[in-house]
C-alpha atoms as a PDB file:
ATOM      1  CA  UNK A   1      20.514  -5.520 -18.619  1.00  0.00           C
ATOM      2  CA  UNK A   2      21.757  -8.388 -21.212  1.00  0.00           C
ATOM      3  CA  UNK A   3      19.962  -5.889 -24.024  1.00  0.00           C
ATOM      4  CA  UNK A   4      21.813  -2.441 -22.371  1.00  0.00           C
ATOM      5  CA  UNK A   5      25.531  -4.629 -22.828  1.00  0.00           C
ATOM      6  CA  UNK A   6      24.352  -5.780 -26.296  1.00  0.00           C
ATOM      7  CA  UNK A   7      23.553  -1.977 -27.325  1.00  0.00           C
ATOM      8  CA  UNK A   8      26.980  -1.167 -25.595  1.00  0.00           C
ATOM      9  CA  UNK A   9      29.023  -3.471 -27.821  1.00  0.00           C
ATOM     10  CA  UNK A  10      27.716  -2.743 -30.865  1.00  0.00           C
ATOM     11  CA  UNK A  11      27.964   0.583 -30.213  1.00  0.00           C
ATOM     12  CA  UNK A  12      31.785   0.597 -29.446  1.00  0.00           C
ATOM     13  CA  UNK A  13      32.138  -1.823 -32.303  1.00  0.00           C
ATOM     14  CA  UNK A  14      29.958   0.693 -34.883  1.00  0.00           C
ATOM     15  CA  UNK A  15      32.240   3.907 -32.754  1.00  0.00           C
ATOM     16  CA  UNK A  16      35.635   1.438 -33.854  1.00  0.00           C
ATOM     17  CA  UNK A  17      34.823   0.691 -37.427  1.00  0.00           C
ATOM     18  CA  UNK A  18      33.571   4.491 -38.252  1.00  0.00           C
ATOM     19  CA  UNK A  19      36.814   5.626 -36.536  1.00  0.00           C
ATOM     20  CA  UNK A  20      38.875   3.640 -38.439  1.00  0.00           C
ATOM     21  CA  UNK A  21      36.791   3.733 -41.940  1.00  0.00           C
ATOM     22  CA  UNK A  22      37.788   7.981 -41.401  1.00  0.00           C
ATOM     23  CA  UNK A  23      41.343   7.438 -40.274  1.00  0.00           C
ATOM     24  CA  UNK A  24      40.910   8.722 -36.735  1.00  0.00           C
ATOM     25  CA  UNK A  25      40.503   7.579 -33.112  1.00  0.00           C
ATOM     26  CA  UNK A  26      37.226   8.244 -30.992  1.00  0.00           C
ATOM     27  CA  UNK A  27      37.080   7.215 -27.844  1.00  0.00           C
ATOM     28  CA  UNK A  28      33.717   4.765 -27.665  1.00  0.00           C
ATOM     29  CA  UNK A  29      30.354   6.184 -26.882  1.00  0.00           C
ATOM     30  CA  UNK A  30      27.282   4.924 -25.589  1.00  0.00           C
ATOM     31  CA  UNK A  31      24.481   6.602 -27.820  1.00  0.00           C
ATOM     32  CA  UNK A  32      22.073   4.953 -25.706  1.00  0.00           C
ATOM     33  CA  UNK A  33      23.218   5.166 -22.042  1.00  0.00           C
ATOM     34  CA  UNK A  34      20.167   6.206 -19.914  1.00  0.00           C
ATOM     35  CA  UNK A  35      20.537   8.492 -16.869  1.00  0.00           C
ATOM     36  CA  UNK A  36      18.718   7.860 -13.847  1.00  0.00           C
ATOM     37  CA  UNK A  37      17.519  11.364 -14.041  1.00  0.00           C
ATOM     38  CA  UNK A  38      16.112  10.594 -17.585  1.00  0.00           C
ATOM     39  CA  UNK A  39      14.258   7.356 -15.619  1.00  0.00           C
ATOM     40  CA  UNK A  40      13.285   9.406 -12.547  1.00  0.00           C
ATOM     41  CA  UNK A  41      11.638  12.191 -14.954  1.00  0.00           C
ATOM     42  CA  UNK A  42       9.709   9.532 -17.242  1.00  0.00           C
ATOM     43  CA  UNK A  43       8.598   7.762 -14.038  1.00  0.00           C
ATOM     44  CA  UNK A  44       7.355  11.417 -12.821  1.00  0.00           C
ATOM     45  CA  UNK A  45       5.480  12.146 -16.101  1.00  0.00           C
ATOM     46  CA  UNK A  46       4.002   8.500 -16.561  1.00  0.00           C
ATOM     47  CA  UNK A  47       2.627   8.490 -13.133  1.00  0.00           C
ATOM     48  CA  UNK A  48       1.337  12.195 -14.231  1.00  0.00           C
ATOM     49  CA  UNK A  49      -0.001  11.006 -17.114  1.00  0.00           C
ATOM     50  CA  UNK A  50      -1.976   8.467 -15.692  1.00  0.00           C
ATOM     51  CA  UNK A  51      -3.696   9.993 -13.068  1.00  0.00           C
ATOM     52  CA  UNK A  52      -4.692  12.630 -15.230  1.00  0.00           C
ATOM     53  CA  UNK A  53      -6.891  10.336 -17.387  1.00  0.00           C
ATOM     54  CA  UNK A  54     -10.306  11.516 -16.996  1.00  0.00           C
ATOM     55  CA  UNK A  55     -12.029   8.102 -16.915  1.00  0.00           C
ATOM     56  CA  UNK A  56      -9.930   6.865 -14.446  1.00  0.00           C
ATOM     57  CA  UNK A  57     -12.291   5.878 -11.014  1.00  0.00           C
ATOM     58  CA  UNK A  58     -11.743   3.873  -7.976  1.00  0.00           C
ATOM     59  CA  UNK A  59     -12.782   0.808  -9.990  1.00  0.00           C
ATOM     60  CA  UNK A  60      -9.818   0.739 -12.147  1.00  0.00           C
ATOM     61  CA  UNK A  61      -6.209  -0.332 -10.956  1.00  0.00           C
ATOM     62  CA  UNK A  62      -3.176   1.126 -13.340  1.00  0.00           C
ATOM     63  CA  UNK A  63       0.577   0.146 -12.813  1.00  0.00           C
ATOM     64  CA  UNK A  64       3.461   0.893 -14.831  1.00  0.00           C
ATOM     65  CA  UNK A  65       7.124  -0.036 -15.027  1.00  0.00           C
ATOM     66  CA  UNK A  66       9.845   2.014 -16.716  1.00  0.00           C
ATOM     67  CA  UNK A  67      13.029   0.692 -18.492  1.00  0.00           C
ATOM     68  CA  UNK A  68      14.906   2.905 -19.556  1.00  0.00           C
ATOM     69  CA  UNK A  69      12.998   4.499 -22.481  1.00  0.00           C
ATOM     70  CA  UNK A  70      10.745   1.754 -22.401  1.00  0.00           C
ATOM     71  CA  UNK A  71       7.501   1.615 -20.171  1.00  0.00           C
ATOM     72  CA  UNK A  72       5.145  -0.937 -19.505  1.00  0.00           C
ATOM     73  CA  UNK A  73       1.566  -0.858 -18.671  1.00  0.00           C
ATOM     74  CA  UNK A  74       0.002  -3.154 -16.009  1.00  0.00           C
ATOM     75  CA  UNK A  75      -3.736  -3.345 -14.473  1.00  0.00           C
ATOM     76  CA  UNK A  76      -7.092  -4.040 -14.769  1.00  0.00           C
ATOM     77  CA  UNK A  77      -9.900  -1.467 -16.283  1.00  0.00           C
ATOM     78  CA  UNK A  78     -13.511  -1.545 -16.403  1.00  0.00           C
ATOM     79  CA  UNK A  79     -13.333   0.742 -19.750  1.00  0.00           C
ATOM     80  CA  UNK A  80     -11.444  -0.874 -23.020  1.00  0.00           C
ATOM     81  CA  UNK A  81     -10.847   3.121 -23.748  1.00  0.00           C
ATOM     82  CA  UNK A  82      -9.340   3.624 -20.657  1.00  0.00           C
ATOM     83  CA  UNK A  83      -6.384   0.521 -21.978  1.00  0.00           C
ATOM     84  CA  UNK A  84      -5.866   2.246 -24.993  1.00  0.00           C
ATOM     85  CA  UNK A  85      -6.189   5.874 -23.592  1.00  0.00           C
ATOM     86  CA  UNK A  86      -3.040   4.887 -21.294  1.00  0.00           C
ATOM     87  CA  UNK A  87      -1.102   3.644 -24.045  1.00  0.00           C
ATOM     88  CA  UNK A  88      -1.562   7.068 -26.055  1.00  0.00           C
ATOM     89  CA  UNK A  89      -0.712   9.209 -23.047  1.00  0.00           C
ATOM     90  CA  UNK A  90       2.182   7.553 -22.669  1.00  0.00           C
ATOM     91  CA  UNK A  91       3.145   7.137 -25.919  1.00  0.00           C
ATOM     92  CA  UNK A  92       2.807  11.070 -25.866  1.00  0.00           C
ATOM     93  CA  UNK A  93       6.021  11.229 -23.197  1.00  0.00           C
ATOM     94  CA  UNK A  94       9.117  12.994 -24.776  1.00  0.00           C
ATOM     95  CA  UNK A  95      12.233   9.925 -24.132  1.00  0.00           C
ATOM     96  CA  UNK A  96       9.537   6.829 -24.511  1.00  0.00           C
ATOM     97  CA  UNK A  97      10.283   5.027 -27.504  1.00  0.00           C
ATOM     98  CA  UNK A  98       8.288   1.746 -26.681  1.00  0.00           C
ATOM     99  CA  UNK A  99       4.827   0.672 -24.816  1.00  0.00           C
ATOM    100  CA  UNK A 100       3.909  -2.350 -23.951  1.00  0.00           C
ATOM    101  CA  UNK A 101       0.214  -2.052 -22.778  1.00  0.00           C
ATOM    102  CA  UNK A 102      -0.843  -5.224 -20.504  1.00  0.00           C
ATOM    103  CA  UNK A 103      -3.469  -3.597 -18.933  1.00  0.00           C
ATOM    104  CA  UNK A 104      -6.376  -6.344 -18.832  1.00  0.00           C
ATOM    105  CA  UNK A 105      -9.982  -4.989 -19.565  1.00  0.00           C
ATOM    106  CA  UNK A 106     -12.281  -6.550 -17.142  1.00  0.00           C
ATOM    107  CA  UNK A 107     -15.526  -8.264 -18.501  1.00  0.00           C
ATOM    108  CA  UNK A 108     -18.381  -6.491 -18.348  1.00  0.00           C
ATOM    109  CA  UNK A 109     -21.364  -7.872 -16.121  1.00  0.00           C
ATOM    110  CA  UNK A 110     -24.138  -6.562 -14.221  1.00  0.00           C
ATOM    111  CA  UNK A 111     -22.975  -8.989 -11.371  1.00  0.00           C
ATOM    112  CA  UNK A 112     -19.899  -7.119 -10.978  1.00  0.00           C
ATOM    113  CA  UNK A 113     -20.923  -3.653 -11.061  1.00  0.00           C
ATOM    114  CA  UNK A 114     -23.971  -4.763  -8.199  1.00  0.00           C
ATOM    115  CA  UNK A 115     -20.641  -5.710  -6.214  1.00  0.00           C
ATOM    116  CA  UNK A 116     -18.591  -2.810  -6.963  1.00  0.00           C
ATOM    117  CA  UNK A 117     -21.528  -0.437  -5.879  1.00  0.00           C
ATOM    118  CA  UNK A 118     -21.640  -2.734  -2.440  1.00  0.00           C
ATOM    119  CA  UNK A 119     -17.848  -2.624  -2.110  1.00  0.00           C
ATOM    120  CA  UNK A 120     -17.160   1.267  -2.587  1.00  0.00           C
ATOM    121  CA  UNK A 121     -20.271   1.540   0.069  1.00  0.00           C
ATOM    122  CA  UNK A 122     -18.724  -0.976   2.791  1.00  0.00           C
ATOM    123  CA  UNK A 123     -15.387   0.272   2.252  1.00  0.00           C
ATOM    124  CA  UNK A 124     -15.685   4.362   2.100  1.00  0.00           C
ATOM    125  CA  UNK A 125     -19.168   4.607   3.586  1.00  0.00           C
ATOM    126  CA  UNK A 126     -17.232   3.136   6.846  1.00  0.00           C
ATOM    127  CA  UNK A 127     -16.139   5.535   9.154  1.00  0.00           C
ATOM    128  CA  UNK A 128     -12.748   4.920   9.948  1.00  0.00           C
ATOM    129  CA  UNK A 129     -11.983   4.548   6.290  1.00  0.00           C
ATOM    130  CA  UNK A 130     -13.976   7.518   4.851  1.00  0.00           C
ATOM    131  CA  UNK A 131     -11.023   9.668   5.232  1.00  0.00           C
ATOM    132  CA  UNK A 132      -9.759   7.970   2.191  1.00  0.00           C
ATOM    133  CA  UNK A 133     -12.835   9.028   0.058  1.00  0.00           C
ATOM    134  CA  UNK A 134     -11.880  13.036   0.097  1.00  0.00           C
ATOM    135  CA  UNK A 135      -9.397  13.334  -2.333  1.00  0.00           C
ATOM    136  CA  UNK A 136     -10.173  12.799  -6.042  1.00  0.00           C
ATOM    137  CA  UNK A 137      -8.272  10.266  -6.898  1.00  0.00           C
ATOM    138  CA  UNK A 138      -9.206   7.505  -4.087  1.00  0.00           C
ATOM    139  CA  UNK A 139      -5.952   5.785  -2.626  1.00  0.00           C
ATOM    140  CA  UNK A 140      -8.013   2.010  -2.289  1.00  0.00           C
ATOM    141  CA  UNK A 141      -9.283   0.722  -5.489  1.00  0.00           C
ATOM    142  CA  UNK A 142     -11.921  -2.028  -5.777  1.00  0.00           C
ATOM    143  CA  UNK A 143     -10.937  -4.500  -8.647  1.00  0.00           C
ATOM    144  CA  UNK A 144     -13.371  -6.947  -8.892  1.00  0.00           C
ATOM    145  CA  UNK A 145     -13.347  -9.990 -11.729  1.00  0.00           C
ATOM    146  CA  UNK A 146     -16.471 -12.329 -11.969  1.00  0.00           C
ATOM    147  CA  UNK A 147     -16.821 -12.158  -8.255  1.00  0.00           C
ATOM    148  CA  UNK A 148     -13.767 -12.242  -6.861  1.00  0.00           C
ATOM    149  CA  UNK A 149     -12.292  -9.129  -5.405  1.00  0.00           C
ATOM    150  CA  UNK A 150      -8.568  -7.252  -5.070  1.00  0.00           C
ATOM    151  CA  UNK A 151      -7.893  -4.377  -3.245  1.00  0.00           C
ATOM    152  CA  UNK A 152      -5.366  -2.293  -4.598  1.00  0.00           C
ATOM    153  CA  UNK A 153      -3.273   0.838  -3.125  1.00  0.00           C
ATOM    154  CA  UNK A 154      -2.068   2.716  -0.159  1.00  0.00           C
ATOM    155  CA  UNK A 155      -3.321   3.293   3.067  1.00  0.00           C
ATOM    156  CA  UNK A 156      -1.697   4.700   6.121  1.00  0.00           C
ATOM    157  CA  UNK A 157      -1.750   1.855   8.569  1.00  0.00           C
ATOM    158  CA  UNK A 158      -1.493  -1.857   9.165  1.00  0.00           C
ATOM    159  CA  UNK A 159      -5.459  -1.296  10.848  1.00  0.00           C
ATOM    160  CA  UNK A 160      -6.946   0.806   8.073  1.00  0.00           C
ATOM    161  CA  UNK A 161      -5.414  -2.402   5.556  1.00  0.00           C
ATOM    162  CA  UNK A 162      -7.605  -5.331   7.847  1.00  0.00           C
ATOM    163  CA  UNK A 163     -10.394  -3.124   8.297  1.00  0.00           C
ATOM    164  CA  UNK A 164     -11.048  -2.897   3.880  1.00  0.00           C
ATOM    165  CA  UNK A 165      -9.883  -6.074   4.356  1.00  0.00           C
ATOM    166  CA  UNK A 166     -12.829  -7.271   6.849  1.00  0.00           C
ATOM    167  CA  UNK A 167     -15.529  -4.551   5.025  1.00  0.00           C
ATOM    168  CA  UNK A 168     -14.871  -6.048   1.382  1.00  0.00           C
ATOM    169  CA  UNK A 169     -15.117 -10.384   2.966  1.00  0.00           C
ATOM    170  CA  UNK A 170     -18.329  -8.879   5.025  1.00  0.00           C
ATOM    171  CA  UNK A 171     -19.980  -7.804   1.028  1.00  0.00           C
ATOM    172  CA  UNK A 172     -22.401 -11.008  -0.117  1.00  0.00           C
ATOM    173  CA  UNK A 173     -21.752 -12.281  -3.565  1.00  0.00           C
ATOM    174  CA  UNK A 174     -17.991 -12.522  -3.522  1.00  0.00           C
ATOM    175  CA  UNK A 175     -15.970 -15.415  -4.107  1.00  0.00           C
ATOM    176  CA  UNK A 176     -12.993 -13.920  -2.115  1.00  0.00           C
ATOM    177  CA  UNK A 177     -10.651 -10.573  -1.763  1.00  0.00           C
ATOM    178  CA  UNK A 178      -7.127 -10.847  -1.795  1.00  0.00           C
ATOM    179  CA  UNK A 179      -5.873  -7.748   0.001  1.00  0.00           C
ATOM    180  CA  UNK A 180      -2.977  -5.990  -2.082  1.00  0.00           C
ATOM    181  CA  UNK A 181      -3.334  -2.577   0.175  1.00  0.00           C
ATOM    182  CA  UNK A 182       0.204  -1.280   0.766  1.00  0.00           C
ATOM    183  CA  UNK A 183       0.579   0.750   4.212  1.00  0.00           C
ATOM    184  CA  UNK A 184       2.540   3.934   3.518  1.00  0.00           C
ATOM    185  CA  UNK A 185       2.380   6.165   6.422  1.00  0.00           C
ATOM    186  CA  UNK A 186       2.161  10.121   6.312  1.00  0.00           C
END
């Protein structure tokens, strides 16, 4: 917000001094004023974007946050190529002029990927949560870090949240989940 008014002013100031450097009047303009429908279609083509990565699997969590013409890349990936593949699809959006890729490449260890195996199993292999498991792109994601487990995304109810909740505590091995689901009904 502070940067947008900074812009503004020096705008005006740079719109003033060419005016009056060329002996005419302009009315001050904001070169770089972003619309909300500018915003709403990077949002649309980031999220897009992302999905569309072909390494992308129910082990890896990405978030994003748009500014403007500015986006920012949140997460945690099992893949380093999967970091740096985001960055370069976004990078690739017409209207972004800046990345700032904070997506956090998880360590690799056999450890982990015994638990992820045992997590995706107790999780989607459960009945009342193998609905989930149809679509492509899988709505829960299973982030786990040197034993300790996240669950990330949507699901449709407060009782399909507590039940991955229950499923991914009931896995031996873990240190702990900390259950990020978000319930978004139909």
């Amino acid at each position: 917000m502070l940067r947008n008014c900074l812009l503004s002013l020096i705008t005006i100031v740079c719109s003033v001094l060419c005016a009056a450097s060329w002996g005419q009047a302009a009315p001050p303009q904001q070169a770089n004023a972003v619309s909300d429908k500018a915003v709403q279609r990077i949002v649309k083509e980031v999220r897009h974007e992302l999905l569309m990565l072909p390494y992308l699997d129910v082990f890896d969590y990405l978030a994003y946050k748009v500014d403007g013409y500015n986006v920012t890349l949140m997460g945690q990936v099992t893949r380093p190529t999967l970091k740096s593949d985001s960055e370069r699809a976004v990078k690739s959006i017409e209207g972004v002029e800046q990345v700032d890729n904070q997506i956090e490449v998880l360590p690799p260890s056999p450890m982990d990927d015994r638990l992820r195996l045992q997590l995706y199993r107790a999780i989607y292999g459960f009945a009342p949560l193998q609905k989930y498991a149809l679509g492509v792109q899988k709505p829960i994601r299973i982030i786990v870090k040197s034993g300790h487990v996240t669950l990330e995304g949507v699901v449709d109810n407060q009782a399909d949240k507590n039940t991955a909740g229950i499923r991914a505590n009931g896995v031996p091995g873990i240190f702990g989940v900390v259950n990020n689901l978000q319930v978004v009904p139909n």
